[in-house]
N, C-alpha and C. Protein backbone atom coordinates (compact mmCIF):
# COMPACT_ATOMS: atom_id res chain seq x y z
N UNK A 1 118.13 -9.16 17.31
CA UNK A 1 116.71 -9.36 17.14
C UNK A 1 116.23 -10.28 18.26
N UNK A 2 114.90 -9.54 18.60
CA UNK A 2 114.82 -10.78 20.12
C UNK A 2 113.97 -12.06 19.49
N UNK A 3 113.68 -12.65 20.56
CA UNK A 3 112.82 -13.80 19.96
C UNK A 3 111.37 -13.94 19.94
N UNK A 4 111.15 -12.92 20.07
CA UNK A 4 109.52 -12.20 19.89
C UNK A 4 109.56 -11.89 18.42
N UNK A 5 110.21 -10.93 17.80
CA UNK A 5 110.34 -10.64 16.64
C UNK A 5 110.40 -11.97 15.50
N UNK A 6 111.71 -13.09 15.97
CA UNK A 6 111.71 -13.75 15.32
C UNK A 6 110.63 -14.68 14.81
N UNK A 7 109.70 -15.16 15.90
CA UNK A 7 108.77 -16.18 16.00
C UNK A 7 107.85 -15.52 15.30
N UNK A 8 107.55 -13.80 15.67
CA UNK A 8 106.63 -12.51 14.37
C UNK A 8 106.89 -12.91 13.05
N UNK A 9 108.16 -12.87 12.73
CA UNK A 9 108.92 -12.90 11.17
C UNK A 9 108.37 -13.98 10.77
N UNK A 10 108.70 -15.54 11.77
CA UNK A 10 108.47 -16.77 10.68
C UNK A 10 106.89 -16.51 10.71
N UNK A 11 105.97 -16.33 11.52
CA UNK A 11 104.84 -17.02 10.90
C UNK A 11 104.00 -15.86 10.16
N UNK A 12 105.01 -14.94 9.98
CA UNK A 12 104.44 -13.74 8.66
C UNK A 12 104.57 -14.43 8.17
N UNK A 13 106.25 -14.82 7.61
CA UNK A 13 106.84 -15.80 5.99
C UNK A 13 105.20 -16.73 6.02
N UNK A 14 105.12 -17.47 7.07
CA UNK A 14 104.10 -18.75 7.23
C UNK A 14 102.66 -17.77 6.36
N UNK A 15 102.41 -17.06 7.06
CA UNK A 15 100.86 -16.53 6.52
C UNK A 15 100.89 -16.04 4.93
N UNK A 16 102.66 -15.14 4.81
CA UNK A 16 102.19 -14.72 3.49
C UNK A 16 102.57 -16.33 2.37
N UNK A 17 103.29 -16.82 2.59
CA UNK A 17 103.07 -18.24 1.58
C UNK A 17 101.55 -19.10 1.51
N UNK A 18 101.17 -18.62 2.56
CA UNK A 18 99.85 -19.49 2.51
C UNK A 18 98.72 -18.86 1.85
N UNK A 19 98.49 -17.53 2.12
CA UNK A 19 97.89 -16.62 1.68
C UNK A 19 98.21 -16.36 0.04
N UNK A 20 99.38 -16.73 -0.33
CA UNK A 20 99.88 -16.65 -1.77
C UNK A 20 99.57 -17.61 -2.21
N UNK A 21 99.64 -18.80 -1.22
CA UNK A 21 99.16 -20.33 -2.42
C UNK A 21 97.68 -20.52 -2.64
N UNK A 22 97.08 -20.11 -1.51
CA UNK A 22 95.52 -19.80 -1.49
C UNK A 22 94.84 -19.03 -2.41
N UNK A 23 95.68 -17.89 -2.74
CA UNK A 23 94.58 -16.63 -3.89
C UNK A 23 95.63 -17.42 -5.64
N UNK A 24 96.97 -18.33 -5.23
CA UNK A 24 96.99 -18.72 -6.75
C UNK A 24 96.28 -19.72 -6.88
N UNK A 25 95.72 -20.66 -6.02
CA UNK A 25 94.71 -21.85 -6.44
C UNK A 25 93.22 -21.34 -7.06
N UNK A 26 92.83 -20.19 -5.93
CA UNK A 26 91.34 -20.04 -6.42
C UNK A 26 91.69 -19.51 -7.67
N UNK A 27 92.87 -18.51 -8.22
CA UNK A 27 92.78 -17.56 -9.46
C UNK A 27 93.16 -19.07 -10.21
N UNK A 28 93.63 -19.51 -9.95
CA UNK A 28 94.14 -20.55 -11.54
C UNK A 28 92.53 -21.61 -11.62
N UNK A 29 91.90 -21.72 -10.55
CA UNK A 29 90.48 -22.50 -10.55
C UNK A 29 89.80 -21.57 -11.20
N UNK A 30 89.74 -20.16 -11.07
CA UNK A 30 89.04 -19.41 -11.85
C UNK A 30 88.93 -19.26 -13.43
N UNK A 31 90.33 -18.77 -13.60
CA UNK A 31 90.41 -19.08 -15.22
C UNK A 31 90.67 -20.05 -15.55
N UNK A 32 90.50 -21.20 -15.21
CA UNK A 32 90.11 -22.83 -15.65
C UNK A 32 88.47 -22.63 -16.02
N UNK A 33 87.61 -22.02 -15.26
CA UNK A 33 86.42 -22.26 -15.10
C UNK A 33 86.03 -21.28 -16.27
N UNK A 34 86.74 -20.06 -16.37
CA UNK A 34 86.21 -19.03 -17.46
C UNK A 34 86.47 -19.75 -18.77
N UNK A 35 87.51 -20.52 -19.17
CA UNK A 35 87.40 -20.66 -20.30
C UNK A 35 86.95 -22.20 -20.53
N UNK A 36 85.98 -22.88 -20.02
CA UNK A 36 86.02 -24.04 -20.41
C UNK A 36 84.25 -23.71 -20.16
N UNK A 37 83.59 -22.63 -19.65
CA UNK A 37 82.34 -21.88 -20.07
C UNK A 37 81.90 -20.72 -20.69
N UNK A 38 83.12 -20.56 -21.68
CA UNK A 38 83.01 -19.27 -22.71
C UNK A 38 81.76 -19.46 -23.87
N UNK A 39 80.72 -18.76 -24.30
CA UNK A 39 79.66 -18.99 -24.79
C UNK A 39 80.23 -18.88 -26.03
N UNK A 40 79.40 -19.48 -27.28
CA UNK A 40 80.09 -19.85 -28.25
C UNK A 40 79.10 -18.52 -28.95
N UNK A 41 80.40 -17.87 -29.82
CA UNK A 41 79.24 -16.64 -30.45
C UNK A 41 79.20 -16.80 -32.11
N UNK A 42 78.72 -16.68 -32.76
CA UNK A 42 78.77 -16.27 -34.23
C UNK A 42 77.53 -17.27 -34.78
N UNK A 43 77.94 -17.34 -36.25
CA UNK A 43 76.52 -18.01 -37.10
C UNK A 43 77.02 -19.26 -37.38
N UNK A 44 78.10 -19.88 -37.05
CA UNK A 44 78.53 -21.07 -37.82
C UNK A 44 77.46 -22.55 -37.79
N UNK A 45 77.49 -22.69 -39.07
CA UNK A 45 76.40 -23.55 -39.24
C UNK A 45 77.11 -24.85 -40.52
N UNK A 46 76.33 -25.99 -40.61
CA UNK A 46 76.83 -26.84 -41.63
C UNK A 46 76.88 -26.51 -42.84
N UNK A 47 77.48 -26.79 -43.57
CA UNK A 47 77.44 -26.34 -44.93
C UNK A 47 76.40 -27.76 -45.21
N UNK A 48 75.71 -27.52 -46.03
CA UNK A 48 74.80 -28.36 -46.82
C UNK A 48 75.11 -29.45 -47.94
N UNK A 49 74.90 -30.24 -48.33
CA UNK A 49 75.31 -31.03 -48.95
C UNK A 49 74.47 -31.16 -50.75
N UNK A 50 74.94 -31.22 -51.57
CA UNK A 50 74.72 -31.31 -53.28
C UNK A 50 75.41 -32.75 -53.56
N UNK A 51 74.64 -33.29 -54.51
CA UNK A 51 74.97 -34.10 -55.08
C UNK A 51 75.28 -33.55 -56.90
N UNK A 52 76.27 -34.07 -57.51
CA UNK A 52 76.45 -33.87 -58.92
C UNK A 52 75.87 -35.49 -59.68
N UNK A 53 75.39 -35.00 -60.65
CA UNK A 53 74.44 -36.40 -61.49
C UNK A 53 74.46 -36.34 -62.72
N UNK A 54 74.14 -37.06 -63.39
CA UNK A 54 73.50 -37.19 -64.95
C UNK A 54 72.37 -36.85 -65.00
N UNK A 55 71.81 -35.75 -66.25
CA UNK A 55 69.98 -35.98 -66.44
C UNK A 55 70.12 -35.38 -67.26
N UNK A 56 70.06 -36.59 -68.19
CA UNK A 56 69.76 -36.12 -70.01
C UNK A 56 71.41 -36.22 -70.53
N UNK A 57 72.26 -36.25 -70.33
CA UNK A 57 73.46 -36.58 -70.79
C UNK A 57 73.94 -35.09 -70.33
N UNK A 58 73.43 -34.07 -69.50
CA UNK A 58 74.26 -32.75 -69.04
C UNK A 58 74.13 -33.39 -66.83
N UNK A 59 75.42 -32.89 -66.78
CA UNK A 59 75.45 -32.28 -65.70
C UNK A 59 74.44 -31.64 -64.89
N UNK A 60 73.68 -32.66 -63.72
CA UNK A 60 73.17 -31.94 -62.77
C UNK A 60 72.87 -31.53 -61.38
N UNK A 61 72.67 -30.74 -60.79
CA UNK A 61 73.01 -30.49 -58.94
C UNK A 61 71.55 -30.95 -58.50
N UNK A 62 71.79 -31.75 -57.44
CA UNK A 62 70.46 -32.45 -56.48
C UNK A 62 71.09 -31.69 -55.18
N UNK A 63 69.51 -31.14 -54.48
CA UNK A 63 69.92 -30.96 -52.81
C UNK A 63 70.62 -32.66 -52.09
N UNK A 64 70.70 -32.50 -51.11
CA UNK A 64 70.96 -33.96 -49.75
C UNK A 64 70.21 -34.84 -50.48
N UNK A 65 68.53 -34.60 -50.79
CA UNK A 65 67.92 -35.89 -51.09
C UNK A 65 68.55 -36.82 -51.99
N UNK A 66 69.24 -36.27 -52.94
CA UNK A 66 69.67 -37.10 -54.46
C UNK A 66 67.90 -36.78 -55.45
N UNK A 67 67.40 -36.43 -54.82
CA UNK A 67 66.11 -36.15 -56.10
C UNK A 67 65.57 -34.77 -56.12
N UNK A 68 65.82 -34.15 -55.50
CA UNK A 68 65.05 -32.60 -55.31
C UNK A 68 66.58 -32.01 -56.39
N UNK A 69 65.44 -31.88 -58.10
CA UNK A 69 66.39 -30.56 -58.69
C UNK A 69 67.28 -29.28 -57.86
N UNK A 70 68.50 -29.27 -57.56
CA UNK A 70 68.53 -27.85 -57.57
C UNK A 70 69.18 -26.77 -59.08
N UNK A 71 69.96 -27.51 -59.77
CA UNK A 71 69.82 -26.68 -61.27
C UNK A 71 70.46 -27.96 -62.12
N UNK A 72 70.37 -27.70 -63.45
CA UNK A 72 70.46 -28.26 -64.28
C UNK A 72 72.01 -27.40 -65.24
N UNK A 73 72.75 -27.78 -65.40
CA UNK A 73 73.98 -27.31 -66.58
C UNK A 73 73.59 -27.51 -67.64
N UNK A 74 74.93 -26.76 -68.05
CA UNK A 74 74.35 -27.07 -69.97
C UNK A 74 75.96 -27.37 -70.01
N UNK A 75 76.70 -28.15 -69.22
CA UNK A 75 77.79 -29.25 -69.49
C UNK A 75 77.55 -30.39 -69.58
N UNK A 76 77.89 -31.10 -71.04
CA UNK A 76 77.63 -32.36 -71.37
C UNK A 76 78.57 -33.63 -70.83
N UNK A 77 77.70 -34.43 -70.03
CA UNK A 77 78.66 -35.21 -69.28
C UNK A 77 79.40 -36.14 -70.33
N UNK A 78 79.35 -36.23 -71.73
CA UNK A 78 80.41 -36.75 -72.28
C UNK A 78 81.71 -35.93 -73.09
N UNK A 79 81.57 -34.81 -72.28
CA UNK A 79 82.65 -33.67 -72.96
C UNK A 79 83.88 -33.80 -71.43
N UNK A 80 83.58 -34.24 -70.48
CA UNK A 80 84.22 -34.47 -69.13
C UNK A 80 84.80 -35.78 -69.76
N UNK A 81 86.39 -35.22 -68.60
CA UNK A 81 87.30 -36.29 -68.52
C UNK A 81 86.53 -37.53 -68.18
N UNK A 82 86.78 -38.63 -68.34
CA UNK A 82 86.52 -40.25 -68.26
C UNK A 82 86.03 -40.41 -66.47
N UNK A 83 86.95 -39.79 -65.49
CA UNK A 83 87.18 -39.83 -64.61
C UNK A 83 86.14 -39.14 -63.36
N UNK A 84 85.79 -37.99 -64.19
CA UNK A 84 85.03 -37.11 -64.01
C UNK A 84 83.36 -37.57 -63.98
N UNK A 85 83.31 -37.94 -65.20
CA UNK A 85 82.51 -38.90 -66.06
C UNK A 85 81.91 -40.25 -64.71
N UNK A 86 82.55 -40.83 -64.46
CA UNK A 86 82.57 -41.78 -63.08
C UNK A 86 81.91 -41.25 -62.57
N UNK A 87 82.76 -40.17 -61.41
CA UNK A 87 82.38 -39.86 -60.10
C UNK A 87 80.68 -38.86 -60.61
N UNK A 88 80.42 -38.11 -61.38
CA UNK A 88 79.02 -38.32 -61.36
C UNK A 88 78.18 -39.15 -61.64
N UNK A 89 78.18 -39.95 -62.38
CA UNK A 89 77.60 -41.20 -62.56
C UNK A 89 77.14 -41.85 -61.37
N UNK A 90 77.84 -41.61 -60.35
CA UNK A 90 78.25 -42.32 -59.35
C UNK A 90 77.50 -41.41 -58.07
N UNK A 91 77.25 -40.40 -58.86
CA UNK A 91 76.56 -39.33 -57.67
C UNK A 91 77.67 -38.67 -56.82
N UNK A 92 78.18 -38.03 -57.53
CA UNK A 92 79.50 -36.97 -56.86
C UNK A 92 79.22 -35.85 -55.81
N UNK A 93 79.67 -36.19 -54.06
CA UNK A 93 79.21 -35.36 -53.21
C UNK A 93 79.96 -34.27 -53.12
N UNK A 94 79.05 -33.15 -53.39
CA UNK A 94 79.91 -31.78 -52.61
C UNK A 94 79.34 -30.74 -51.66
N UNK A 95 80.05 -30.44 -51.01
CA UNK A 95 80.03 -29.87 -49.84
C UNK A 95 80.12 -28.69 -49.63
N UNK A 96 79.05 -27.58 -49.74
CA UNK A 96 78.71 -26.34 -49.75
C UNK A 96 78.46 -26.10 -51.35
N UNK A 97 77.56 -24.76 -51.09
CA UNK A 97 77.58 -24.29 -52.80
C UNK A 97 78.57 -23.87 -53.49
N UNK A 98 79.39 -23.01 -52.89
CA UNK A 98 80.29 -22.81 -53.28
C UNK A 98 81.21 -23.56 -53.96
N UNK A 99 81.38 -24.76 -53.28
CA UNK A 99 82.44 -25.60 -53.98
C UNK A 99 81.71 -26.26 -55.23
N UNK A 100 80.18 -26.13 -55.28
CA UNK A 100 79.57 -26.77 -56.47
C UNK A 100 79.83 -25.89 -57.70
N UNK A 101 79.67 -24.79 -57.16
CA UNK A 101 79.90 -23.49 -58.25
C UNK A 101 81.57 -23.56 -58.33
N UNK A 102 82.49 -23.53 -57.81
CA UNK A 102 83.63 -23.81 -58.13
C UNK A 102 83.96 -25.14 -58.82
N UNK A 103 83.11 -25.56 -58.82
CA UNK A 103 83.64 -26.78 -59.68
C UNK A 103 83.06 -27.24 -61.56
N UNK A 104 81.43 -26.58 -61.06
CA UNK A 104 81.16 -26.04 -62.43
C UNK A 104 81.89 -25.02 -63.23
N UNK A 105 82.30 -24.39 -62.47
CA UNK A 105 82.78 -23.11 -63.18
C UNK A 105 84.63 -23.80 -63.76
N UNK A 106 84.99 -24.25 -62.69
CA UNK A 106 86.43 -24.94 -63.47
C UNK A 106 86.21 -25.78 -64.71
N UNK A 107 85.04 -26.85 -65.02
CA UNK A 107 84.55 -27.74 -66.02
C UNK A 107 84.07 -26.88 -67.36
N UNK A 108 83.41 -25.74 -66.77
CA UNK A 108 83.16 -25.27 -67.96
C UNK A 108 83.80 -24.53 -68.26
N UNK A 109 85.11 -23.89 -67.44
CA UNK A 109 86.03 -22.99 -68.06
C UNK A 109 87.26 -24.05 -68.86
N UNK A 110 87.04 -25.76 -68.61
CA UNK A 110 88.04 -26.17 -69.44
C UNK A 110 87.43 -27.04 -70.48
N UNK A 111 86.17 -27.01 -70.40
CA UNK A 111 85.97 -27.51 -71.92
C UNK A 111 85.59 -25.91 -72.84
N UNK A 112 85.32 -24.55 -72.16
CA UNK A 112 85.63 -23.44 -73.11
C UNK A 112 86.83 -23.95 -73.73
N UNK A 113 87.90 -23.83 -73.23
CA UNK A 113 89.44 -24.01 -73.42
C UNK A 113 89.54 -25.16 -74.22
N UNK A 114 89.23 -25.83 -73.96
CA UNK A 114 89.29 -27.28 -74.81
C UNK A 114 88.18 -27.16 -76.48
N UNK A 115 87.03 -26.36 -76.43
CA UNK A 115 86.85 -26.45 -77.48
C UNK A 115 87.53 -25.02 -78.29
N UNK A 116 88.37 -24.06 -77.84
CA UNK A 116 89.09 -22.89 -78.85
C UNK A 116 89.88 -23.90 -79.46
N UNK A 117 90.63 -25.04 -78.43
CA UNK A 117 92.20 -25.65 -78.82
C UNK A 117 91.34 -26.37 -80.23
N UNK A 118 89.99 -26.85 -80.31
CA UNK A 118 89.66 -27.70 -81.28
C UNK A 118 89.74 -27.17 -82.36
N UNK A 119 88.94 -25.43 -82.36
CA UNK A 119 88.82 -24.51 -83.55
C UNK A 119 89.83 -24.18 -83.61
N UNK A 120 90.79 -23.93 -83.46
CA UNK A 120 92.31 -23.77 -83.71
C UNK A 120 92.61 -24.21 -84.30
N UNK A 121 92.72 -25.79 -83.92
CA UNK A 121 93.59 -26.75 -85.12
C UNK A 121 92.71 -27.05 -86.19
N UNK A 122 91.11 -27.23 -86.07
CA UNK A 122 90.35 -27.10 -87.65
C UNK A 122 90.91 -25.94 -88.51
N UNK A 123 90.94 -24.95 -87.88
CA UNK A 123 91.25 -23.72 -88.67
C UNK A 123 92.58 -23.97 -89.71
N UNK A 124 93.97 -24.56 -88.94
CA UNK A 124 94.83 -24.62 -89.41
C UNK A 124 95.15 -26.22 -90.18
């Protein structure tokens, strides 16, 4: 190989390493840049806030304010555990409707349960 060729060869090697480190900087600057300006898509929004209360000795749901009715139960806050009993008293926060309705719905599915166990044992 003469030394024309050789001095050809190295500063190919030279151009294509440079040319390779050059298009991996801009591509790795690129998708750095795509994902740190990806537009944010969908509806996600806060869930809203309920308060649980006393009014009238039943169980009741306030929006955020603590005074704007949003419904009234027909669970009597002295048929609730002791504990239970507290934390509304106390203005018990929950977080989305859902979990308000899941939580009414567990209270009144265990004092259902709690008053069969009563007629049960009157019965017997």
């Amino acid at each position: 190989m003469s030394l024309k060729h050789r001095i050809g060869l190295v500063f190919g090697i030279i151009i294509f390493i440079t040319a390779f480190t050059i298009i991996s900087r801009v591509e790795y600057n690129y998708s750095n840049q795509k994902i740190s300006s990806l537009p944010t898509q969908g509806n996600a929004r806060k869930e809203k806030k309920y308060y649980l209360k006393e009014l009238n000795g039943y169980v009741a749901v306030y929006y955020e304010d603590k005074v704007s009715l949003y419904e009234c139960t027909n669970i009597e806050i002295d048929e609730l555990p002791l504990s239970v009993q507290a934390e509304i008293n106390a203005g018990k926060e929950v977080i989305g409707i859902t979990a308000v309705y899941g939580f009414l719905e567990n209270y009144s599915s265990w004092l259902l349960e709690r008053t069969k166990e009563n007629e049960y044992i009157k019965h017997w």
